[in-house]
PDB file of N, CA and C in Angstrom:
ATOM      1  N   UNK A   1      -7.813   0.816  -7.900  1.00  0.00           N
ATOM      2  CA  UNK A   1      -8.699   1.238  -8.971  1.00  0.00           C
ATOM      3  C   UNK A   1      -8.205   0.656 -10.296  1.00  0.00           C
ATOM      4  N   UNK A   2      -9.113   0.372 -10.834  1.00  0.00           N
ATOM      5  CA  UNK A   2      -8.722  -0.326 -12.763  1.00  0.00           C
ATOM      6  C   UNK A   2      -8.859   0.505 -13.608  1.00  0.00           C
ATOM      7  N   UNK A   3      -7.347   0.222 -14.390  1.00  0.00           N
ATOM      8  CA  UNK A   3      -7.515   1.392 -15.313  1.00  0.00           C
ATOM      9  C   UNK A   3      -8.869   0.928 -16.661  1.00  0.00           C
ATOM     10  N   UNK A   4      -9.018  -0.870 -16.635  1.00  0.00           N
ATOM     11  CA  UNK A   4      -9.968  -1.007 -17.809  1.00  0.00           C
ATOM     12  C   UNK A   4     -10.048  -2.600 -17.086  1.00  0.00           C
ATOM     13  N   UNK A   5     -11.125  -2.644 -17.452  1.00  0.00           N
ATOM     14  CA  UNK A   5     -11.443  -4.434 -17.639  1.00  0.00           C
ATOM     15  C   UNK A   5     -12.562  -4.558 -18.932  1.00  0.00           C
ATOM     16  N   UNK A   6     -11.893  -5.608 -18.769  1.00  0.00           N
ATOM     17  CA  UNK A   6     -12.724  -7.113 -20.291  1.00  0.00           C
ATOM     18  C   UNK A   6     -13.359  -8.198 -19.659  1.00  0.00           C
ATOM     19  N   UNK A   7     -14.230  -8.310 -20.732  1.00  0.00           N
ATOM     20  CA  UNK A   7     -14.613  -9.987 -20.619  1.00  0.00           C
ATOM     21  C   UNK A   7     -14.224 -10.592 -21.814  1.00  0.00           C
ATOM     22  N   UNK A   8     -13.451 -11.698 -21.871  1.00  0.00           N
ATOM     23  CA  UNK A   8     -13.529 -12.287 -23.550  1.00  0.00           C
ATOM     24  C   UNK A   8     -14.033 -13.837 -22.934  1.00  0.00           C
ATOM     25  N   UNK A   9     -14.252 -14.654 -23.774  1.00  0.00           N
ATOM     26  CA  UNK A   9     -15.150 -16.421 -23.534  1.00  0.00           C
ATOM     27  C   UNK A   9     -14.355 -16.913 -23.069  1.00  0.00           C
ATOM     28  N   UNK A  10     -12.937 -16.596 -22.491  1.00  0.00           N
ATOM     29  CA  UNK A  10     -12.306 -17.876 -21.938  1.00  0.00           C
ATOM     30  C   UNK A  10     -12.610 -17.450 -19.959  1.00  0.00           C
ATOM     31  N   UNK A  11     -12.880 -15.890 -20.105  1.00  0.00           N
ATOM     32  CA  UNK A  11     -13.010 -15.358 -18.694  1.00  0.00           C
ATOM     33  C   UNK A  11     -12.590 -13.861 -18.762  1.00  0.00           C
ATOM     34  N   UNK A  12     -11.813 -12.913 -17.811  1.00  0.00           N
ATOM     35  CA  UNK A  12     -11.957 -11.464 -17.502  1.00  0.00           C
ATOM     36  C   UNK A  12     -10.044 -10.996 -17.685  1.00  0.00           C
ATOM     37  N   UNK A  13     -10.173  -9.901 -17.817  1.00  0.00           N
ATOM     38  CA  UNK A  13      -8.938  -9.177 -17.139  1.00  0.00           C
ATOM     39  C   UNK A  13      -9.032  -7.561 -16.805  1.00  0.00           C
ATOM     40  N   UNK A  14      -8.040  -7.688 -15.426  1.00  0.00           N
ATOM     41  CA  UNK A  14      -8.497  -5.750 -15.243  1.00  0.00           C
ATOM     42  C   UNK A  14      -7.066  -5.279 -15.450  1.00  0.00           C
ATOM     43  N   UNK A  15      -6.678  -4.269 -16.055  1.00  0.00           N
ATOM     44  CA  UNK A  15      -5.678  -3.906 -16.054  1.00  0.00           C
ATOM     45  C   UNK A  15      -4.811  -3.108 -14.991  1.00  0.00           C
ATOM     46  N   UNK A  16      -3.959  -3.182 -14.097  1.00  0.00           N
ATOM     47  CA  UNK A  16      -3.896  -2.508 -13.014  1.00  0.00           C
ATOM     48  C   UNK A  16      -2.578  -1.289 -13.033  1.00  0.00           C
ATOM     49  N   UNK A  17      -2.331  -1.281 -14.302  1.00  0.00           N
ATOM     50  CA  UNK A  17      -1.207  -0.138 -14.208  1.00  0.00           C
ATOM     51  C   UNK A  17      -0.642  -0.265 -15.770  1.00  0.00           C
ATOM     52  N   UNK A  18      -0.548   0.845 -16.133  1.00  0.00           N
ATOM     53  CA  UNK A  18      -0.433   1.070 -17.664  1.00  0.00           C
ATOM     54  C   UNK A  18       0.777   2.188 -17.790  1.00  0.00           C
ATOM     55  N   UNK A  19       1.801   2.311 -18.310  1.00  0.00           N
ATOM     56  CA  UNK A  19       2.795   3.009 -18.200  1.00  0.00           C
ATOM     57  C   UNK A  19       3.848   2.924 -19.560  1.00  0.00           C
ATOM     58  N   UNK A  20       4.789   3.654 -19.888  1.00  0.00           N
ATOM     59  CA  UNK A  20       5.608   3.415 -21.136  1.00  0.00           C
ATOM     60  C   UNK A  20       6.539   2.197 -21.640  1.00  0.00           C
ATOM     61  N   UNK A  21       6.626   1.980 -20.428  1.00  0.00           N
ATOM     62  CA  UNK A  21       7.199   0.665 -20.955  1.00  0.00           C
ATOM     63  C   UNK A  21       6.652  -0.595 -20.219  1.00  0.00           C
ATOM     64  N   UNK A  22       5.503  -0.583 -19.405  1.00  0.00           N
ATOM     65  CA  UNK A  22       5.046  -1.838 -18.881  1.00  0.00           C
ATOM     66  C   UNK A  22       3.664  -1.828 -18.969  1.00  0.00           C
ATOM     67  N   UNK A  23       2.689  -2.711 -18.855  1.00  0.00           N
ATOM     68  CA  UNK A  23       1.789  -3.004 -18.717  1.00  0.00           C
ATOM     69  C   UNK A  23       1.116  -4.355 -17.429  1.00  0.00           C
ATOM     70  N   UNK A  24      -0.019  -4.203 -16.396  1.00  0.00           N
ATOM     71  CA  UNK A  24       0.447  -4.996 -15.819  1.00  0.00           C
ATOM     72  C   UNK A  24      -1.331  -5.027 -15.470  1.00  0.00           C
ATOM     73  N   UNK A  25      -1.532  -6.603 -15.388  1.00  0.00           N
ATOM     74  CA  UNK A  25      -3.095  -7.277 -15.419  1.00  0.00           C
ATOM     75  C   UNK A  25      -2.951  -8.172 -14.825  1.00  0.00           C
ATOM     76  N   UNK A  26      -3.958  -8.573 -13.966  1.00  0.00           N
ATOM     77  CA  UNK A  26      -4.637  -9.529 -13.026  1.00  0.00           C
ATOM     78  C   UNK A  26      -5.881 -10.260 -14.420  1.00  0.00           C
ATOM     79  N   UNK A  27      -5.325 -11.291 -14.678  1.00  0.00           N
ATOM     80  CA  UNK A  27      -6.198 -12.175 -15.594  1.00  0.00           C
ATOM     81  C   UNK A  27      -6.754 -13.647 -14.733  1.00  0.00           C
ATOM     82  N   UNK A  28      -8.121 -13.641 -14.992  1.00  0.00           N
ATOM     83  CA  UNK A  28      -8.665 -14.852 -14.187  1.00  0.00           C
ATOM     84  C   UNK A  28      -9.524 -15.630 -15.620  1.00  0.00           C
ATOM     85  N   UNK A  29      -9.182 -16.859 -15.606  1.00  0.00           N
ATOM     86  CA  UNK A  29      -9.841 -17.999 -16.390  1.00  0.00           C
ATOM     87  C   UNK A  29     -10.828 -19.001 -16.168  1.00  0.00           C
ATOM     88  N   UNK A  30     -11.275 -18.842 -16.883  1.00  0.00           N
ATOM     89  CA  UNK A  30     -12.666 -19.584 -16.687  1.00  0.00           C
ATOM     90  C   UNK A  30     -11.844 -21.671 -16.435  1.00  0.00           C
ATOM     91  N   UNK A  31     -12.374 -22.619 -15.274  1.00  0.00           N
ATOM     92  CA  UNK A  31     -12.370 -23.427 -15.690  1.00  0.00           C
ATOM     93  C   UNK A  31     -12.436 -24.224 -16.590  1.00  0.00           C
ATOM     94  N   UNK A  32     -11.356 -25.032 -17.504  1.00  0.00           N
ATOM     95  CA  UNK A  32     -11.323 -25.921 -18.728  1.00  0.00           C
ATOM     96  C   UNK A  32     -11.411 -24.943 -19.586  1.00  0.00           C
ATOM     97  N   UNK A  33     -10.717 -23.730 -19.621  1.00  0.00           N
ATOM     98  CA  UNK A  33     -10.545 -22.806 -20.809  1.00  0.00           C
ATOM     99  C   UNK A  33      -9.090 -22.334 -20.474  1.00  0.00           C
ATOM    100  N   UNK A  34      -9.019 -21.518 -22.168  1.00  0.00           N
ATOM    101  CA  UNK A  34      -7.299 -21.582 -22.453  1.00  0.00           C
ATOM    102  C   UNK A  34      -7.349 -20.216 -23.383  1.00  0.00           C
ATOM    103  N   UNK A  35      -6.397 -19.530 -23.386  1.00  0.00           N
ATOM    104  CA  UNK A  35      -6.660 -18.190 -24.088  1.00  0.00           C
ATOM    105  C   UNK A  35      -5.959 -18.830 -25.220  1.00  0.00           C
ATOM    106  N   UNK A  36      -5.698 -18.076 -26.647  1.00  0.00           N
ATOM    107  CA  UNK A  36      -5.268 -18.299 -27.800  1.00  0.00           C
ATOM    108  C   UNK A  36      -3.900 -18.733 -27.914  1.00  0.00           C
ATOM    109  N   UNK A  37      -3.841 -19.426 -29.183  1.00  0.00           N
ATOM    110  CA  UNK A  37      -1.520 -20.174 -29.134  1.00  0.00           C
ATOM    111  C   UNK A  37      -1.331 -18.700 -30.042  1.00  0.00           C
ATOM    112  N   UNK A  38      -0.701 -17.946 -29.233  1.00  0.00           N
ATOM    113  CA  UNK A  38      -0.457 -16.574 -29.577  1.00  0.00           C
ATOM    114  C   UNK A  38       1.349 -16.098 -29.614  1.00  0.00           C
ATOM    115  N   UNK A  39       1.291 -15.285 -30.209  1.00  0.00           N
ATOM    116  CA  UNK A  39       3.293 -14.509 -30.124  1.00  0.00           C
ATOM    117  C   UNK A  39       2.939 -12.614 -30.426  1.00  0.00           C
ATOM    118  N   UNK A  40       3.987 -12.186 -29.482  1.00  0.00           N
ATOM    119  CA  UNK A  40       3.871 -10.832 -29.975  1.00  0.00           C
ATOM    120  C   UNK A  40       4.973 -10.157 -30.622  1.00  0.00           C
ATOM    121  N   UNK A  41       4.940  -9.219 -31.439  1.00  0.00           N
ATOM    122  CA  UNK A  41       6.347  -8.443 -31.941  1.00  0.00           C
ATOM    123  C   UNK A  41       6.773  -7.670 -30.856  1.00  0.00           C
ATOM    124  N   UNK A  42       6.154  -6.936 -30.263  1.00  0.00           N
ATOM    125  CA  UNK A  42       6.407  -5.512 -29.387  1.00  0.00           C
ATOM    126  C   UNK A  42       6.611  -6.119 -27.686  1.00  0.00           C
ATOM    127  N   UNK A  43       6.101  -6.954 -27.481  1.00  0.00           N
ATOM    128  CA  UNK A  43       6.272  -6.979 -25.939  1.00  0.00           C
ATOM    129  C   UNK A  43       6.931  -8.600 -25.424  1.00  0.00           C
ATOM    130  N   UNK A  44       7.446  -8.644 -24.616  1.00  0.00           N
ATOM    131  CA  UNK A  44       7.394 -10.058 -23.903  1.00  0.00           C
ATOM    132  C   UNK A  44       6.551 -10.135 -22.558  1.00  0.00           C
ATOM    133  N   UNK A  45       6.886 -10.955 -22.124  1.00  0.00           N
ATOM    134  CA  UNK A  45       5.387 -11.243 -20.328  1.00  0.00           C
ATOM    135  C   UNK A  45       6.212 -11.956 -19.623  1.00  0.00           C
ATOM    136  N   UNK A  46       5.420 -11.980 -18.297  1.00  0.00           N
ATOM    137  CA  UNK A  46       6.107 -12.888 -17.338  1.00  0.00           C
ATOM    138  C   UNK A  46       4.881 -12.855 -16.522  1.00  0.00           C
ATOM    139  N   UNK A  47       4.180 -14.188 -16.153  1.00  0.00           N
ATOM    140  CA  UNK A  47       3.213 -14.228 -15.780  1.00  0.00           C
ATOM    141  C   UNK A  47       3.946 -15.416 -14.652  1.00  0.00           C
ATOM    142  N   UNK A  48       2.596 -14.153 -13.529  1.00  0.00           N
ATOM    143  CA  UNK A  48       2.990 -15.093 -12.009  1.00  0.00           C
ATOM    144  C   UNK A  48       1.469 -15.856 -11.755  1.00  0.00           C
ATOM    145  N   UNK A  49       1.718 -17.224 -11.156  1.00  0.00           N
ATOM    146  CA  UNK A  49       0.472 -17.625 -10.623  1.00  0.00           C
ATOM    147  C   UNK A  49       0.420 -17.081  -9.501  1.00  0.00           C
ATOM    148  N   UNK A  50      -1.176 -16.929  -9.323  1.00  0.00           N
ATOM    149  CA  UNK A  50      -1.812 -16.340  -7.768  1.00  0.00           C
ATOM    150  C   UNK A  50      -2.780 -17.867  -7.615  1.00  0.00           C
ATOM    151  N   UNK A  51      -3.404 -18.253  -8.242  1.00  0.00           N
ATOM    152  CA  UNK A  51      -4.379 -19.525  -7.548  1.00  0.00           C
ATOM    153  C   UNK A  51      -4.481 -20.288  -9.195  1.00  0.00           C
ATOM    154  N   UNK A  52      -5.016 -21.636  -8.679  1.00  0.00           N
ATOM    155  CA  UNK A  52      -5.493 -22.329  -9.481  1.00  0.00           C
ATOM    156  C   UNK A  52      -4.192 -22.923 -10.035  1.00  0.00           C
ATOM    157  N   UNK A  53      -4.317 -23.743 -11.251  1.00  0.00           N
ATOM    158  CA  UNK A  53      -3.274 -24.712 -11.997  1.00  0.00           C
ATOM    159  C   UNK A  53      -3.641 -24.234 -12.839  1.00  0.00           C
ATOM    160  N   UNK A  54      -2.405 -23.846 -13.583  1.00  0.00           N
ATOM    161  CA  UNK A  54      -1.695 -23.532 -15.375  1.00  0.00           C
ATOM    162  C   UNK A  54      -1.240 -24.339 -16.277  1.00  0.00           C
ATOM    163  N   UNK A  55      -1.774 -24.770 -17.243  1.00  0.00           N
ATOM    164  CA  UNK A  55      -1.157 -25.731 -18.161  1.00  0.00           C
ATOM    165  C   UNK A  55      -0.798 -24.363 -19.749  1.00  0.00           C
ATOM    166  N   UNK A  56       1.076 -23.917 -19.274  1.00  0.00           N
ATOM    167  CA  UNK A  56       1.213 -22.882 -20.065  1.00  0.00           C
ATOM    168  C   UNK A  56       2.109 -24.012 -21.430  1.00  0.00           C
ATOM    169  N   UNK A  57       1.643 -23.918 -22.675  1.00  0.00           N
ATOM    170  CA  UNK A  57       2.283 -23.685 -23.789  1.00  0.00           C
ATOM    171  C   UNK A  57       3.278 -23.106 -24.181  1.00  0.00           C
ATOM    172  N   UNK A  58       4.197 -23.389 -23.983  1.00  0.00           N
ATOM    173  CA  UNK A  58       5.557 -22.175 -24.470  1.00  0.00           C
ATOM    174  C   UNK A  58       6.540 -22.788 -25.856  1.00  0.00           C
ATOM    175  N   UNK A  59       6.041 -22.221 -26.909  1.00  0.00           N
ATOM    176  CA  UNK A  59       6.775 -22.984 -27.972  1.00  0.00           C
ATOM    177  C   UNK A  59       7.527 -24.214 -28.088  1.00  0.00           C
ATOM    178  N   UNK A  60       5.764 -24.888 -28.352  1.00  0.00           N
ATOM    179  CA  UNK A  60       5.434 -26.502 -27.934  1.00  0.00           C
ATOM    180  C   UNK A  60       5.475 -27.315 -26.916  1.00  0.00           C
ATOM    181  N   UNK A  61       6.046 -26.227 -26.072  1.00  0.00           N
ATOM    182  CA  UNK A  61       6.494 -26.989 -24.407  1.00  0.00           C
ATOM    183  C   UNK A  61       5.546 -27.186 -23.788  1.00  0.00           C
ATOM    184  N   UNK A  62       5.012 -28.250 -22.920  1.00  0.00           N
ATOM    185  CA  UNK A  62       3.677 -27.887 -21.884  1.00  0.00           C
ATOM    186  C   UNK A  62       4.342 -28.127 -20.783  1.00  0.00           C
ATOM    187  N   UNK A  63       4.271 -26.784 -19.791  1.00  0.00           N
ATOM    188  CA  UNK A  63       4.907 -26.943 -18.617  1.00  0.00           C
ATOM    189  C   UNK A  63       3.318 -26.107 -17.601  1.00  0.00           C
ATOM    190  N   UNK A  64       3.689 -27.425 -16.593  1.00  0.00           N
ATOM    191  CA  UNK A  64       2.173 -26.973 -15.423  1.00  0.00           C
ATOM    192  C   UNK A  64       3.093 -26.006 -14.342  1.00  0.00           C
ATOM    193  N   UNK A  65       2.201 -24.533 -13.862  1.00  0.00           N
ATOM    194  CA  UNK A  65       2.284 -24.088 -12.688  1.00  0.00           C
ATOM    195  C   UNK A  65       1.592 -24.069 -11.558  1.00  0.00           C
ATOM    196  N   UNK A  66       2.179 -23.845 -10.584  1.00  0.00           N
ATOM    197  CA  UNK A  66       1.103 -23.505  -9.147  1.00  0.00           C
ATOM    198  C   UNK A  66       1.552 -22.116  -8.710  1.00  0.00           C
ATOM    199  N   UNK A  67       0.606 -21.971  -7.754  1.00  0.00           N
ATOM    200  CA  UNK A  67       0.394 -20.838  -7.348  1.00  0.00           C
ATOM    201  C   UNK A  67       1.901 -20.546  -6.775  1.00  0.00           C
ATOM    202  N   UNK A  68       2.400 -19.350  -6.798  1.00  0.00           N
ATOM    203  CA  UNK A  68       4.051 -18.852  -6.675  1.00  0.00           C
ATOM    204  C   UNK A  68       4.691 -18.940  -7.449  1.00  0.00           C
ATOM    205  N   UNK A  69       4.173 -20.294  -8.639  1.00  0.00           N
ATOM    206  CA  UNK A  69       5.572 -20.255  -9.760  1.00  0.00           C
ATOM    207  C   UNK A  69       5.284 -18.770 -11.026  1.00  0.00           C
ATOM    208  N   UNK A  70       6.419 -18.500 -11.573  1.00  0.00           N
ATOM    209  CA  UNK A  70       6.569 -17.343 -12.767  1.00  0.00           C
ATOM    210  C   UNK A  70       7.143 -18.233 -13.804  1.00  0.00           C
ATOM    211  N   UNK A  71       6.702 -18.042 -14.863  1.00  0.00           N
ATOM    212  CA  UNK A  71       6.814 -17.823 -15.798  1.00  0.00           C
ATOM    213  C   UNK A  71       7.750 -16.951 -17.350  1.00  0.00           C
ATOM    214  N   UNK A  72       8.648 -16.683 -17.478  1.00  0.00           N
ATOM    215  CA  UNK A  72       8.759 -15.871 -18.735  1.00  0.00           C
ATOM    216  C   UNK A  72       8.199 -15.681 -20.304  1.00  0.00           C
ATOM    217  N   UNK A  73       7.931 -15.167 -20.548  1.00  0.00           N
ATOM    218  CA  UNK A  73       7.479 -15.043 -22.149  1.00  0.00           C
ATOM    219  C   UNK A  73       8.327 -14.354 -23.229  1.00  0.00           C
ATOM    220  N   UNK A  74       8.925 -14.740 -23.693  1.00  0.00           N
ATOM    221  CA  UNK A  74      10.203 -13.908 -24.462  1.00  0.00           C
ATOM    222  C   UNK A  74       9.531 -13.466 -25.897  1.00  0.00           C
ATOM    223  N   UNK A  75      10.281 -12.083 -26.101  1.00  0.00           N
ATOM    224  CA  UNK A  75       9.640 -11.407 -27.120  1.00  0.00           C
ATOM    225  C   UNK A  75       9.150 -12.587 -28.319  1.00  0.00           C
ATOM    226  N   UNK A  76       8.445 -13.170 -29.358  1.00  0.00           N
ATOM    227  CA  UNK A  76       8.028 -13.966 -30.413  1.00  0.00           C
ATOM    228  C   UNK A  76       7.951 -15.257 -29.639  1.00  0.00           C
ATOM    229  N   UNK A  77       7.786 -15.113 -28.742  1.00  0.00           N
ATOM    230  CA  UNK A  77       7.713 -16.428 -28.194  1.00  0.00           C
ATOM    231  C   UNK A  77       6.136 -16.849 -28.699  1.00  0.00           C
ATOM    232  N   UNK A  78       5.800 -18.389 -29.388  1.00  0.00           N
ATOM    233  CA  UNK A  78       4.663 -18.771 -29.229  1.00  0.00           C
ATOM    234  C   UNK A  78       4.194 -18.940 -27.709  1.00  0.00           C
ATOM    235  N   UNK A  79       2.402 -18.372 -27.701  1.00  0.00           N
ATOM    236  CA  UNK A  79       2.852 -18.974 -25.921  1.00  0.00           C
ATOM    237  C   UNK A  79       0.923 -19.140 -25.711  1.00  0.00           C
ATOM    238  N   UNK A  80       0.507 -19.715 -24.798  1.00  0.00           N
ATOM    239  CA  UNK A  80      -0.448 -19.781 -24.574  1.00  0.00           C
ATOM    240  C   UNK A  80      -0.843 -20.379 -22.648  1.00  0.00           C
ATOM    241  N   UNK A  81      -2.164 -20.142 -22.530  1.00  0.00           N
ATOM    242  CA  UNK A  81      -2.071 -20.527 -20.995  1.00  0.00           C
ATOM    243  C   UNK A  81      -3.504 -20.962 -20.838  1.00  0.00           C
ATOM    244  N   UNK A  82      -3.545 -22.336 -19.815  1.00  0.00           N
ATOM    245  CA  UNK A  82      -4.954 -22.647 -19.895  1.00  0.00           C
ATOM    246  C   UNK A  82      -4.796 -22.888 -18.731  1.00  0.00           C
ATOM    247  N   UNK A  83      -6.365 -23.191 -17.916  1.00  0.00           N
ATOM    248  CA  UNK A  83      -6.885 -23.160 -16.762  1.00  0.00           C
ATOM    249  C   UNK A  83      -7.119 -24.766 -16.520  1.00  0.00           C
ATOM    250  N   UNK A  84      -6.523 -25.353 -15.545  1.00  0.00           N
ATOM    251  CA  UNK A  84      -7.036 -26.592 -15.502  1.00  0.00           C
ATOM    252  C   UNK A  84      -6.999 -27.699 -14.282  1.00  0.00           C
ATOM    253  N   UNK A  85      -7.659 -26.430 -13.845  1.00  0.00           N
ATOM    254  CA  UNK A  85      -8.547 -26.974 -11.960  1.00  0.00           C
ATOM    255  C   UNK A  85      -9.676 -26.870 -12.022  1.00  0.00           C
ATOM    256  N   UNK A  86     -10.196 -27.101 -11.100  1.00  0.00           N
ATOM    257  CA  UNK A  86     -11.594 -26.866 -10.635  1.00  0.00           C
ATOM    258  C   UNK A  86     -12.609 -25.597 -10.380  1.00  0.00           C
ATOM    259  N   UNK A  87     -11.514 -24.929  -9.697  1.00  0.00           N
ATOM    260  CA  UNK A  87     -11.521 -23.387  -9.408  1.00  0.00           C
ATOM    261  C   UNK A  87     -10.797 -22.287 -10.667  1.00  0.00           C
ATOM    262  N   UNK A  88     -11.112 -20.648 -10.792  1.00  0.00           N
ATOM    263  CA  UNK A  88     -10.596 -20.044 -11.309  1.00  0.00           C
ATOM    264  C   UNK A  88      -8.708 -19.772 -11.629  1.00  0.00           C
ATOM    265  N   UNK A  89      -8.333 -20.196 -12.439  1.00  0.00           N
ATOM    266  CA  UNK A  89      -7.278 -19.878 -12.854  1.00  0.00           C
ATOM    267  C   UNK A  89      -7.068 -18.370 -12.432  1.00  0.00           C
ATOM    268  N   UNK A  90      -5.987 -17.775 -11.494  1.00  0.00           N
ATOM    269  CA  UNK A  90      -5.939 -16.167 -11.529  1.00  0.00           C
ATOM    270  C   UNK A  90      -4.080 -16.054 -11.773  1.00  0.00           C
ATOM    271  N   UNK A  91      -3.960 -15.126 -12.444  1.00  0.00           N
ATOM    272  CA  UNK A  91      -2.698 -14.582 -12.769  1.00  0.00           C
ATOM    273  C   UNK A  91      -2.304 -13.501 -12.886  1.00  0.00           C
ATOM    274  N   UNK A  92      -1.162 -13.069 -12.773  1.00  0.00           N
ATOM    275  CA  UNK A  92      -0.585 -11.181 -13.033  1.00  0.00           C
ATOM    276  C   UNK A  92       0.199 -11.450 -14.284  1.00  0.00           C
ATOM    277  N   UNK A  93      -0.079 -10.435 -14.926  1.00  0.00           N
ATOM    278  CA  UNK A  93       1.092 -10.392 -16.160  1.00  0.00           C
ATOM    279  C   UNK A  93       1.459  -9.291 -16.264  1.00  0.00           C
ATOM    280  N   UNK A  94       2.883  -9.142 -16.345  1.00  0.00           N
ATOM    281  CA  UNK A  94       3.930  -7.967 -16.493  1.00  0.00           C
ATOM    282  C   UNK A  94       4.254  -8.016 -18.056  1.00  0.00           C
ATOM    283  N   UNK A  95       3.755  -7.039 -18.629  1.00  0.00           N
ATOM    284  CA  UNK A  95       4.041  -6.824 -19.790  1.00  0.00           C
ATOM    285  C   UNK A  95       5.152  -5.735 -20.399  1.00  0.00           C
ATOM    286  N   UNK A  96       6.021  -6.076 -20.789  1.00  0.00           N
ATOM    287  CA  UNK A  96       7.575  -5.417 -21.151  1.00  0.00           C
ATOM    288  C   UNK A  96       7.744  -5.369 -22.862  1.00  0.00           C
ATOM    289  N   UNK A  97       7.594  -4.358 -23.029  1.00  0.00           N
ATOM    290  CA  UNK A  97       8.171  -3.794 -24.454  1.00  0.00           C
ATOM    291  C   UNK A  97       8.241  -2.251 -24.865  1.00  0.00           C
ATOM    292  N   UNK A  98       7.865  -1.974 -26.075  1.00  0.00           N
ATOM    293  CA  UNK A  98       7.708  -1.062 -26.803  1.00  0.00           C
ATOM    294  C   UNK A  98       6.067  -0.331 -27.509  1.00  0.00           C
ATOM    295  N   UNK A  99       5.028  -1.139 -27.122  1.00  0.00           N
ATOM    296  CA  UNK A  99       3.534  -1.582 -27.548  1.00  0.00           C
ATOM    297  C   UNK A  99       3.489  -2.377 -27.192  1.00  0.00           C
ATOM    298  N   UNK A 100       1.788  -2.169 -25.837  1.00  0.00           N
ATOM    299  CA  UNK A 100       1.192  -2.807 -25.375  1.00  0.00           C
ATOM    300  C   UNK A 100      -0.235  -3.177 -26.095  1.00  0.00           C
ATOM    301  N   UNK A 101      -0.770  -2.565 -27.238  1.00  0.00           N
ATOM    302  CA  UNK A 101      -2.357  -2.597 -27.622  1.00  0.00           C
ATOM    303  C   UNK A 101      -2.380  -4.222 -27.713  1.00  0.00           C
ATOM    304  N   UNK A 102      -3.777  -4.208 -28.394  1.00  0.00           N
ATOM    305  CA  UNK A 102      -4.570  -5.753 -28.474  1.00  0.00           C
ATOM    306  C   UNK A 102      -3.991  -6.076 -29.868  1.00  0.00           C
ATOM    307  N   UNK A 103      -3.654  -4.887 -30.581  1.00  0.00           N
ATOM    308  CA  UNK A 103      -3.332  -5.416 -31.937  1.00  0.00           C
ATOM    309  C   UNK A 103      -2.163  -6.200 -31.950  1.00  0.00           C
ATOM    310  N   UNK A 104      -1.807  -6.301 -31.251  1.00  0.00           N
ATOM    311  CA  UNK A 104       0.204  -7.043 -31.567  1.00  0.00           C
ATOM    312  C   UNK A 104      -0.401  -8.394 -30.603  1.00  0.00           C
ATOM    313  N   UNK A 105      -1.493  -9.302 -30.779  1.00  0.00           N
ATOM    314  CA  UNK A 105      -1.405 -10.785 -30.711  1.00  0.00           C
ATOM    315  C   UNK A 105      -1.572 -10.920 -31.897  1.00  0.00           C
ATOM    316  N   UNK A 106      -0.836 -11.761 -32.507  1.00  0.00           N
ATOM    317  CA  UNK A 106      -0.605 -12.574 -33.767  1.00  0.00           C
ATOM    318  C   UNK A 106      -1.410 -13.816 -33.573  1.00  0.00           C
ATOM    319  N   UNK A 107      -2.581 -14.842 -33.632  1.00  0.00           N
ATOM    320  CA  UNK A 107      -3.182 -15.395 -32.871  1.00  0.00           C
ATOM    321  C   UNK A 107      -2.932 -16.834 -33.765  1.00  0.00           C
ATOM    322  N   UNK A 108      -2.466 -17.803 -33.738  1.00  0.00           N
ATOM    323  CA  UNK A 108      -2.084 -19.025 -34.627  1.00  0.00           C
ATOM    324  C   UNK A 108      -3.174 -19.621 -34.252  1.00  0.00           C
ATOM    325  N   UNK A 109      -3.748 -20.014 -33.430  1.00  0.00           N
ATOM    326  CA  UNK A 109      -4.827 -20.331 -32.948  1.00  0.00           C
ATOM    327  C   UNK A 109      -6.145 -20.807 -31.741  1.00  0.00           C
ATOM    328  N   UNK A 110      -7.299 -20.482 -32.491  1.00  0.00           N
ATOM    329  CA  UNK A 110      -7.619 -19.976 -31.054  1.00  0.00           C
ATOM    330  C   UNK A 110      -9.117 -20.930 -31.171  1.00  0.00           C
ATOM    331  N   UNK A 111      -9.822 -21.285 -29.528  1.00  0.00           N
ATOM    332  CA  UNK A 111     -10.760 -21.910 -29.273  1.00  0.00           C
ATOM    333  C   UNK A 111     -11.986 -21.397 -29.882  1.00  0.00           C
ATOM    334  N   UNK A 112     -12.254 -19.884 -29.631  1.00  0.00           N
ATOM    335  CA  UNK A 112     -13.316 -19.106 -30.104  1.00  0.00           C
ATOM    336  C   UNK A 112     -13.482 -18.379 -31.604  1.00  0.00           C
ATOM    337  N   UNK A 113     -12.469 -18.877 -32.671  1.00  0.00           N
ATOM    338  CA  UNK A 113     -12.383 -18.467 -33.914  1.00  0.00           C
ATOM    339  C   UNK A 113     -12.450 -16.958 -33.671  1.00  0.00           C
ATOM    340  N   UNK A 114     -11.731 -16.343 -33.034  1.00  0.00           N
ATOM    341  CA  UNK A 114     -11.355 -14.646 -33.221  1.00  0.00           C
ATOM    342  C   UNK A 114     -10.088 -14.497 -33.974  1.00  0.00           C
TER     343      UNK A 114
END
């Protein structure tokens, strides 16, 4: 069962477990889309691939995943993640901090001007 899902323009996420110190989502991406070059104060991530190819951003780095590889996201880390197969990009993200809301992306910049 989901505790919440979204749609935003790059594609969806459902959230699958919400707790005090973690947060944890199944995010799927739309083909040839990329979520925002983003950093947070409150949390870091560690995002696992489940399908598709990742072209992740990690403070300026472009490093590609496949399905099995993880990821870290360290607290202020700039970081961003785009989709870039054919098929849906799908991922889990483990979210670790102190505050999980929407307010703590700092967004440097983004495809959809939000």
């Amino acid at each position: 069962m989901s505790l919440e899902k979204g749609i935003r323009p790059w594609g969806t996420y459902e959230v699958l477990l919400e707790g005090d110190y973690c947060k944890v989502k199944q995010i799927v991406v739309n083909q040839d889309q990329r979520l925002s070059y983003q950093y947070h104060k409150f949390r870091e991530e560690v995002w696992t691939i489940v399908s598709g190819t990742a072209l992740v951003v990690l403070d300026g780095q472009e490093i590609r995943l496949q399905p099995g590889e993880v990821i870290k996201i360290p607290l202020g880390s700039k970081h961003r993640i785009g989709n870039i197969s054919e098929s849906p990009l799908i991922f889990i993200e483990v979210q670790m901090g102190s505050y999980f809301g929407e307010d703590d992306i700092i967004r440097i910049q983004d495809d959809y001007e939000r």
